[in-house]
N, C-alpha and C. Protein backbone atom coordinates (compact mmCIF):
# COMPACT_ATOMS: atom_id res chain seq x y z
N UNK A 1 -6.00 -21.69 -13.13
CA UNK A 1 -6.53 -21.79 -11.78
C UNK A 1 -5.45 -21.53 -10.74
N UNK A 2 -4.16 -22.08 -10.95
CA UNK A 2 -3.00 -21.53 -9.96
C UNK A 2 -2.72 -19.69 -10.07
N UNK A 3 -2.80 -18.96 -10.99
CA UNK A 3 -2.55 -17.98 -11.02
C UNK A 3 -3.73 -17.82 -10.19
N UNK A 4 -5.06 -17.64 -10.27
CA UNK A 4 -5.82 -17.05 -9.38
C UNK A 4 -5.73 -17.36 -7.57
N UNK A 5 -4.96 -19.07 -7.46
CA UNK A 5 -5.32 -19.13 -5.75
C UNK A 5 -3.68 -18.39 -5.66
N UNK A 6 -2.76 -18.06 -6.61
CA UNK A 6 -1.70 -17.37 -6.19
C UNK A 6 -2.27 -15.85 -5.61
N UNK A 7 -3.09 -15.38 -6.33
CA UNK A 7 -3.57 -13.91 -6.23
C UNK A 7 -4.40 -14.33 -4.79
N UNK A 8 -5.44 -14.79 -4.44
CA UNK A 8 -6.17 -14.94 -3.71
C UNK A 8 -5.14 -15.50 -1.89
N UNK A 9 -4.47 -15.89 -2.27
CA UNK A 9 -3.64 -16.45 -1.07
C UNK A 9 -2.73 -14.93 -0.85
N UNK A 10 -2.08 -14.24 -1.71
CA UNK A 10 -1.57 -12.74 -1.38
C UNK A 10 -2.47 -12.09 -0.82
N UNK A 11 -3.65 -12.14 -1.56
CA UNK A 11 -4.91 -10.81 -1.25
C UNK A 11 -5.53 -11.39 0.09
N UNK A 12 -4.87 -12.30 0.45
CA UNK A 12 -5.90 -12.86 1.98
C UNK A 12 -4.75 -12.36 3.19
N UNK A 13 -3.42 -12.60 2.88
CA UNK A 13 -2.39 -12.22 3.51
C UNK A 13 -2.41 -10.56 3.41
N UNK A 14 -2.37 -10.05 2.59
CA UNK A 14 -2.22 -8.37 2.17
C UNK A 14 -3.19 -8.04 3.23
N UNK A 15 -4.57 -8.31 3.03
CA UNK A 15 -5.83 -7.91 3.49
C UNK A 15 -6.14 -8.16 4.96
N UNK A 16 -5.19 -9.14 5.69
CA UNK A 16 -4.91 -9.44 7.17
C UNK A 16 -3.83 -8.34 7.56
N UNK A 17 -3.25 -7.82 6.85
CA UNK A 17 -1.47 -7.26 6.81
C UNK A 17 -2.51 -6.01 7.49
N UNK A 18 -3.36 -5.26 6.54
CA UNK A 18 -3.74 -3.84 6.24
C UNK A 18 -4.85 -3.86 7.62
N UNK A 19 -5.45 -4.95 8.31
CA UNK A 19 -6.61 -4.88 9.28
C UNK A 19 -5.93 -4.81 10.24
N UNK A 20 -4.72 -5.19 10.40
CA UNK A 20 -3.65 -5.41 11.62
C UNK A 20 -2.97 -3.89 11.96
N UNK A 21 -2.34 -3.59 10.44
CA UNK A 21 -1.89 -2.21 10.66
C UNK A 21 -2.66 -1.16 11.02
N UNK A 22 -4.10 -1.28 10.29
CA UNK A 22 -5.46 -0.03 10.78
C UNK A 22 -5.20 -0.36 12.24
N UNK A 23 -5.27 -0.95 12.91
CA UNK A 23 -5.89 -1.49 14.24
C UNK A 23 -4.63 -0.78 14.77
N UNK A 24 -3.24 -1.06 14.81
CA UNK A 24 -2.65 -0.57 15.23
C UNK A 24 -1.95 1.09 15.45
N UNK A 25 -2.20 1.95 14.08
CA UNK A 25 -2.18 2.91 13.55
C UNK A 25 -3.25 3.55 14.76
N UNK A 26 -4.54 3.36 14.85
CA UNK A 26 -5.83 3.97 15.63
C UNK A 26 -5.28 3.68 17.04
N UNK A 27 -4.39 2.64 17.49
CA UNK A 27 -3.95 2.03 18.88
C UNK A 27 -3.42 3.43 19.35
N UNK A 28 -2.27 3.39 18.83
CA UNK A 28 -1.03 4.62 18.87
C UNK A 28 -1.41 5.63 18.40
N UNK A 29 -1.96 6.15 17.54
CA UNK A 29 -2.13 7.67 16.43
C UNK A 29 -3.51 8.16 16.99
N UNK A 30 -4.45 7.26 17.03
CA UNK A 30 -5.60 7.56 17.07
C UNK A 30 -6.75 7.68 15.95
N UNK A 31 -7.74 8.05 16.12
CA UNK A 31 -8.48 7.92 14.70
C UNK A 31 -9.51 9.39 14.20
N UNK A 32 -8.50 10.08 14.80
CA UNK A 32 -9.05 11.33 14.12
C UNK A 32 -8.64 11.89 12.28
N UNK A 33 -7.08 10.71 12.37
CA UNK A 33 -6.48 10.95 10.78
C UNK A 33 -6.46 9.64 10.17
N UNK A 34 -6.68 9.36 8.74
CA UNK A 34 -6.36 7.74 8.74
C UNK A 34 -5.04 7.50 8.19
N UNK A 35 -4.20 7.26 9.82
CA UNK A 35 -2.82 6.84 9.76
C UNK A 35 -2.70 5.72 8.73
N UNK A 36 -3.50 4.62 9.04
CA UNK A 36 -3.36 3.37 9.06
C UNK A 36 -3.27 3.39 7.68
N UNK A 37 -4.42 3.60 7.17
CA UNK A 37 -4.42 3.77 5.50
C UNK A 37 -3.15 4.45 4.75
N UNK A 38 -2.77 5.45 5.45
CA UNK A 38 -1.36 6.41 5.04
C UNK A 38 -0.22 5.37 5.00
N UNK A 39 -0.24 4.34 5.97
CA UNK A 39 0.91 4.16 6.32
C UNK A 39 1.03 2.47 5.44
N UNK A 40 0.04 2.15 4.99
CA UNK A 40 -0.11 0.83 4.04
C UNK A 40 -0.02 1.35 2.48
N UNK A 41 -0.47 2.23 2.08
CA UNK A 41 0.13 2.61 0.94
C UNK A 41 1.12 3.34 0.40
N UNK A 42 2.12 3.81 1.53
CA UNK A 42 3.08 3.81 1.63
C UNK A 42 3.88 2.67 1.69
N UNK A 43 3.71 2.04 2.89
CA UNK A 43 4.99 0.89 2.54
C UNK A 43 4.88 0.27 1.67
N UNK A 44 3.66 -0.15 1.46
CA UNK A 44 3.36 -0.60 -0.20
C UNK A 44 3.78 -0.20 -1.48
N UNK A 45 3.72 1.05 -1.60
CA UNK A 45 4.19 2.19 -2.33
C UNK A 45 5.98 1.18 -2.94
N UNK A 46 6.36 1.12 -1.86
CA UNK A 46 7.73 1.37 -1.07
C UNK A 46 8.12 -0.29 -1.66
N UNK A 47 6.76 -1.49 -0.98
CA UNK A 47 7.81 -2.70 -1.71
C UNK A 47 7.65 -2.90 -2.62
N UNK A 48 6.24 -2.38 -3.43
CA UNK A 48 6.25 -2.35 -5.15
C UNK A 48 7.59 -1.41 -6.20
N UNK A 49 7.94 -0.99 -5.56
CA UNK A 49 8.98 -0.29 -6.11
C UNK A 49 10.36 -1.36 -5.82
N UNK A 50 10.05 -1.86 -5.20
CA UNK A 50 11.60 -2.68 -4.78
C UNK A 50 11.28 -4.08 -5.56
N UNK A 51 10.17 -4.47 -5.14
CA UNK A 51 9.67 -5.92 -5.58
C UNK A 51 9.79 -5.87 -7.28
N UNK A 52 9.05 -4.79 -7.73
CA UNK A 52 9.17 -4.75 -9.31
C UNK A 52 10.75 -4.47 -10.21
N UNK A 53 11.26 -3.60 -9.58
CA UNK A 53 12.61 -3.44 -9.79
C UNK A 53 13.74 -4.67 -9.75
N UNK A 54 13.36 -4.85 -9.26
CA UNK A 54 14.55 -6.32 -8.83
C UNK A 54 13.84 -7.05 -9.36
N UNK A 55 12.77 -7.73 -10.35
CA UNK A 55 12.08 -8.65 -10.33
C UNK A 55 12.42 -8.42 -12.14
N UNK A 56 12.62 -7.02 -13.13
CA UNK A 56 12.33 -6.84 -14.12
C UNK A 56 13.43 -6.63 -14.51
N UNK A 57 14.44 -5.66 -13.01
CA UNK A 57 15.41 -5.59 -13.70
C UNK A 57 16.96 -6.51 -13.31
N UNK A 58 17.01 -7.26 -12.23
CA UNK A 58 18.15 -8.30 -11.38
C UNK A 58 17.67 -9.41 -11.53
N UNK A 59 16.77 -9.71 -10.89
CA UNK A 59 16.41 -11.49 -10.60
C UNK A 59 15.20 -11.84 -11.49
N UNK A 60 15.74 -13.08 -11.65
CA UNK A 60 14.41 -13.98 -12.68
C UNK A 60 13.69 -15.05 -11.77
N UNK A 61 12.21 -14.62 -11.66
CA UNK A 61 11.68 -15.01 -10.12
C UNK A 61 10.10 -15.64 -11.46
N UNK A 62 9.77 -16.82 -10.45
CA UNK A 62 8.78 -17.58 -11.54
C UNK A 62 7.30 -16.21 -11.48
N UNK A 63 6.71 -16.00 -12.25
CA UNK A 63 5.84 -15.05 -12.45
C UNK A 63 4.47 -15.42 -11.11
N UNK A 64 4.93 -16.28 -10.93
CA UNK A 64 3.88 -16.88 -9.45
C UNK A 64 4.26 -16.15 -8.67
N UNK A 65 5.03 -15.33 -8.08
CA UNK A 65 5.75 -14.59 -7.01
C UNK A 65 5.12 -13.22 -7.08
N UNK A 66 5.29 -12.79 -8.90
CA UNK A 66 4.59 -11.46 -9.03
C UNK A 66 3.10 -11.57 -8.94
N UNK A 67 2.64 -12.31 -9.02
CA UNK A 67 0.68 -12.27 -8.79
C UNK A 67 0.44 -12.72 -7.28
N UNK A 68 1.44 -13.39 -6.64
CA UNK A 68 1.14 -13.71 -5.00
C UNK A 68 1.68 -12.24 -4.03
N UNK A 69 2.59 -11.58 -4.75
CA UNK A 69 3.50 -10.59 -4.17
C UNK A 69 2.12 -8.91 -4.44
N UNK A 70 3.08 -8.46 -5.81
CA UNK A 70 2.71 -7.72 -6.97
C UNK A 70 0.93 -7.31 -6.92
N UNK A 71 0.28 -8.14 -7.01
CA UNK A 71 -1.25 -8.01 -7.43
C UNK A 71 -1.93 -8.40 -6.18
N UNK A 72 -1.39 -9.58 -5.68
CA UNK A 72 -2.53 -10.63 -4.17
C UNK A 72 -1.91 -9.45 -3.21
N UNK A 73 -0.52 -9.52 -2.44
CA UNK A 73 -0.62 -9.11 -1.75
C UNK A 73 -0.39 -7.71 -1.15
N UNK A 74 -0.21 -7.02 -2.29
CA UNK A 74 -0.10 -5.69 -2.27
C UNK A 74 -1.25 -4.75 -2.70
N UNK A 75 -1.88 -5.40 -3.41
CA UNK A 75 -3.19 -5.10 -3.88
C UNK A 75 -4.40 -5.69 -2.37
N UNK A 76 -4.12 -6.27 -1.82
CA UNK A 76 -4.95 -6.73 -0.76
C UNK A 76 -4.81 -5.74 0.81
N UNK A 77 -3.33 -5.54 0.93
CA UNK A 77 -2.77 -4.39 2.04
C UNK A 77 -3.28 -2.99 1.57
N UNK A 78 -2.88 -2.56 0.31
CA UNK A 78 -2.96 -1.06 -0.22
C UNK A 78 -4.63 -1.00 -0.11
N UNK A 79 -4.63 0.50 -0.24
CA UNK A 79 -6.37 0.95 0.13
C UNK A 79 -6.38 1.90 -0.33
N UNK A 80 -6.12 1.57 -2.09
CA UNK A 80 -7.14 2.94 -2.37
C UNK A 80 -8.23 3.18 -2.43
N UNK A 81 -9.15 2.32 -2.29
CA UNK A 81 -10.41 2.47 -1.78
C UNK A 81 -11.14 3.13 -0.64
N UNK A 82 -10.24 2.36 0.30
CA UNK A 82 -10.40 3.06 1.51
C UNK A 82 -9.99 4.54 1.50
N UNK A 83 -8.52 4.85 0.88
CA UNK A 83 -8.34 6.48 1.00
C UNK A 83 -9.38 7.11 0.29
N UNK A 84 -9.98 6.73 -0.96
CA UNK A 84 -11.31 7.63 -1.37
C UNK A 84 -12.22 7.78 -0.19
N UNK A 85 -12.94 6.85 0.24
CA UNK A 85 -13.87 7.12 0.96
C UNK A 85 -13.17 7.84 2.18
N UNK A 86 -12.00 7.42 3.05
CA UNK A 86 -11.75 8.00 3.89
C UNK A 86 -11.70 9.70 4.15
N UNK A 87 -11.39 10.54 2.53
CA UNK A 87 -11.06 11.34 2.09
C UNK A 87 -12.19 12.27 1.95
N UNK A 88 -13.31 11.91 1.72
CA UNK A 88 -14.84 12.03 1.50
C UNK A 88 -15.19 12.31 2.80
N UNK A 89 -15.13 11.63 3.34
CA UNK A 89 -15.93 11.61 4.93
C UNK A 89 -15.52 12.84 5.46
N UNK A 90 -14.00 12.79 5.34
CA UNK A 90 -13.10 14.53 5.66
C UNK A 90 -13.78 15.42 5.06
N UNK A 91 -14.15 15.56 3.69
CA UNK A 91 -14.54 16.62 2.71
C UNK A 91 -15.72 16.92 3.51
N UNK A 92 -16.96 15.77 3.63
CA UNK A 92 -17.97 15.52 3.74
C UNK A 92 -18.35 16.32 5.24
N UNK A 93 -17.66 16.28 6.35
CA UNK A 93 -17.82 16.63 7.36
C UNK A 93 -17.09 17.98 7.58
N UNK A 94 -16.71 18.87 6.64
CA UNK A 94 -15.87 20.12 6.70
C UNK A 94 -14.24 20.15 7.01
N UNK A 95 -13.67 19.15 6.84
CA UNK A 95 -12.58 18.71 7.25
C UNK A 95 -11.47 19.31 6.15
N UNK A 96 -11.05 19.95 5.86
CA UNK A 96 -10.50 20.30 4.27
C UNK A 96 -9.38 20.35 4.63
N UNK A 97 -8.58 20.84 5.61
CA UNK A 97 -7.11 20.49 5.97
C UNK A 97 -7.00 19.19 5.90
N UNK A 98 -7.33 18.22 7.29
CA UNK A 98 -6.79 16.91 6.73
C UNK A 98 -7.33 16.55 5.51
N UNK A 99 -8.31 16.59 4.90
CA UNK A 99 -8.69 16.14 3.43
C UNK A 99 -7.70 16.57 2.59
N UNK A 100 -7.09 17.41 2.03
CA UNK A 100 -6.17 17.67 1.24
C UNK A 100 -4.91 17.14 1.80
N UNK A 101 -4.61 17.39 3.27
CA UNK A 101 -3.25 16.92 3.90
C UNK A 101 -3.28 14.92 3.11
N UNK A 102 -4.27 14.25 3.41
CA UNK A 102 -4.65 13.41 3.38
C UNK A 102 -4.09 13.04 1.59
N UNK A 103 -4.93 13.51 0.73
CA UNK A 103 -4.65 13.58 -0.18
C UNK A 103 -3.12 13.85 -0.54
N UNK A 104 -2.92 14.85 -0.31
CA UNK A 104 -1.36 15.58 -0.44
C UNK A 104 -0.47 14.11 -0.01
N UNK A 105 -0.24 13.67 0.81
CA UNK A 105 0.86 12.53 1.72
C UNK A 105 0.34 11.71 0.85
N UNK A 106 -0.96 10.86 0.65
CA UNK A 106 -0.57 9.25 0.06
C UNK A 106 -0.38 9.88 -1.45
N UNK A 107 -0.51 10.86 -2.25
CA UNK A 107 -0.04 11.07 -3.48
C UNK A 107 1.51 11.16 -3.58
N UNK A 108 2.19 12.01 -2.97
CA UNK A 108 3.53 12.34 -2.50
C UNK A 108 4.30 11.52 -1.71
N UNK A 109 3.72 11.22 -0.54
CA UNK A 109 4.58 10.20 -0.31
C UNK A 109 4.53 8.65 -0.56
N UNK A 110 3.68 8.74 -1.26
CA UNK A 110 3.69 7.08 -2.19
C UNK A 110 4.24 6.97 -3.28
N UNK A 111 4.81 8.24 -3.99
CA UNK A 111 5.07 8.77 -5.18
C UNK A 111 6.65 8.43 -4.64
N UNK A 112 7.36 9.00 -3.46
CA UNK A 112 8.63 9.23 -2.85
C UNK A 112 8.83 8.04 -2.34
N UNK A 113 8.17 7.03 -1.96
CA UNK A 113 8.43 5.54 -1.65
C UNK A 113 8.82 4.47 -2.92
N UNK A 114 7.78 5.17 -3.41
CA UNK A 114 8.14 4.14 -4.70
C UNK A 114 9.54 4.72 -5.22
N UNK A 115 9.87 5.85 -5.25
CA UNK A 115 11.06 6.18 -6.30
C UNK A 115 12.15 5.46 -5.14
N UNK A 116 12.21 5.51 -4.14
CA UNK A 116 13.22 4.80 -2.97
C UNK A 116 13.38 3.57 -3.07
N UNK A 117 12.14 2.77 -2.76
CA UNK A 117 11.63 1.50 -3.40
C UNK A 117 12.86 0.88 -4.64
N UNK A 118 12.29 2.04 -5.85
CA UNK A 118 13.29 1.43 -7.00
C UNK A 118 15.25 1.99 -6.69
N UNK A 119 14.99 3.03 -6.20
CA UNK A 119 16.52 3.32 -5.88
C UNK A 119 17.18 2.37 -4.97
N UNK A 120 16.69 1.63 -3.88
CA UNK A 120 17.36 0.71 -2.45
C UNK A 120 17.59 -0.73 -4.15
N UNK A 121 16.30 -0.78 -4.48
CA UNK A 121 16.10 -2.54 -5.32
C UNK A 121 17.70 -2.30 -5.78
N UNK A 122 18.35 -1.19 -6.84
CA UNK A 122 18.87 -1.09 -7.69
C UNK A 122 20.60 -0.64 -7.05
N UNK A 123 20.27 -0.24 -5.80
CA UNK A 123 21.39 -0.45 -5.15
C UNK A 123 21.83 -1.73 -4.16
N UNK A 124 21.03 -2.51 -4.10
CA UNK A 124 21.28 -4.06 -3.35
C UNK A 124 21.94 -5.06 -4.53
């Protein structure tokens, strides 16, 4: 039962993290692209790579950290859900530049966060 309110207390924090950043992303960027979504699975991208690295390969951290961190609250911020559908709607409405652009960046640059992610963990 603690492993789950560990997950559930991340995924409530993650999931406030990611409504805050949309909101802000559409403030500044606007909402013709979905910044917001780009820019949460990226940094996400970015502390799963650091968080896991240092966690598997430096520090011995109680496994409560990785299901509040790792699964609750990174899993609660990140949206791949949202980028499918967001991605669709592009397709869906003739949009095929940003739809692929779209595609192209959170594959690539979530791909390039994470490898940074583990390169910064492994140089601290």
């Amino acid at each position: 039962m603690l492993n789950l309110l560990a997950v559930a207390v991340g995924g409530a924090i993650g999931a406030c993290t990611r409504y805050l950043v949309s909101l802000w992303a559409v403030s500044r960027l606007g909402s013709e692209f979905p910044f917001g979504t780009l820019l949460v699975n990226v940094v996400g991208c970015f502390i799963i790579g650091i968080f896991m690295t240092l966690t598997t390969e430096r520090l011995l951290v109680s496994p409560y950290w990785r299901l509040i961190l790792a699964v609750g609250f990174l899993g609660g911020m990140t949206t791949f859900s949202s980028f499918g559908y967001e991605t669709l709607r592009l397709v869906d409405s003739a949009n095929m530049v940003p739809a692929i652009a779209n595609i192209a960046l959170n594959l690539f640059v979530g791909l390039l966060a994470t490898w940074l992610g583990i390169v910064v963990a492994r140089i601290i």
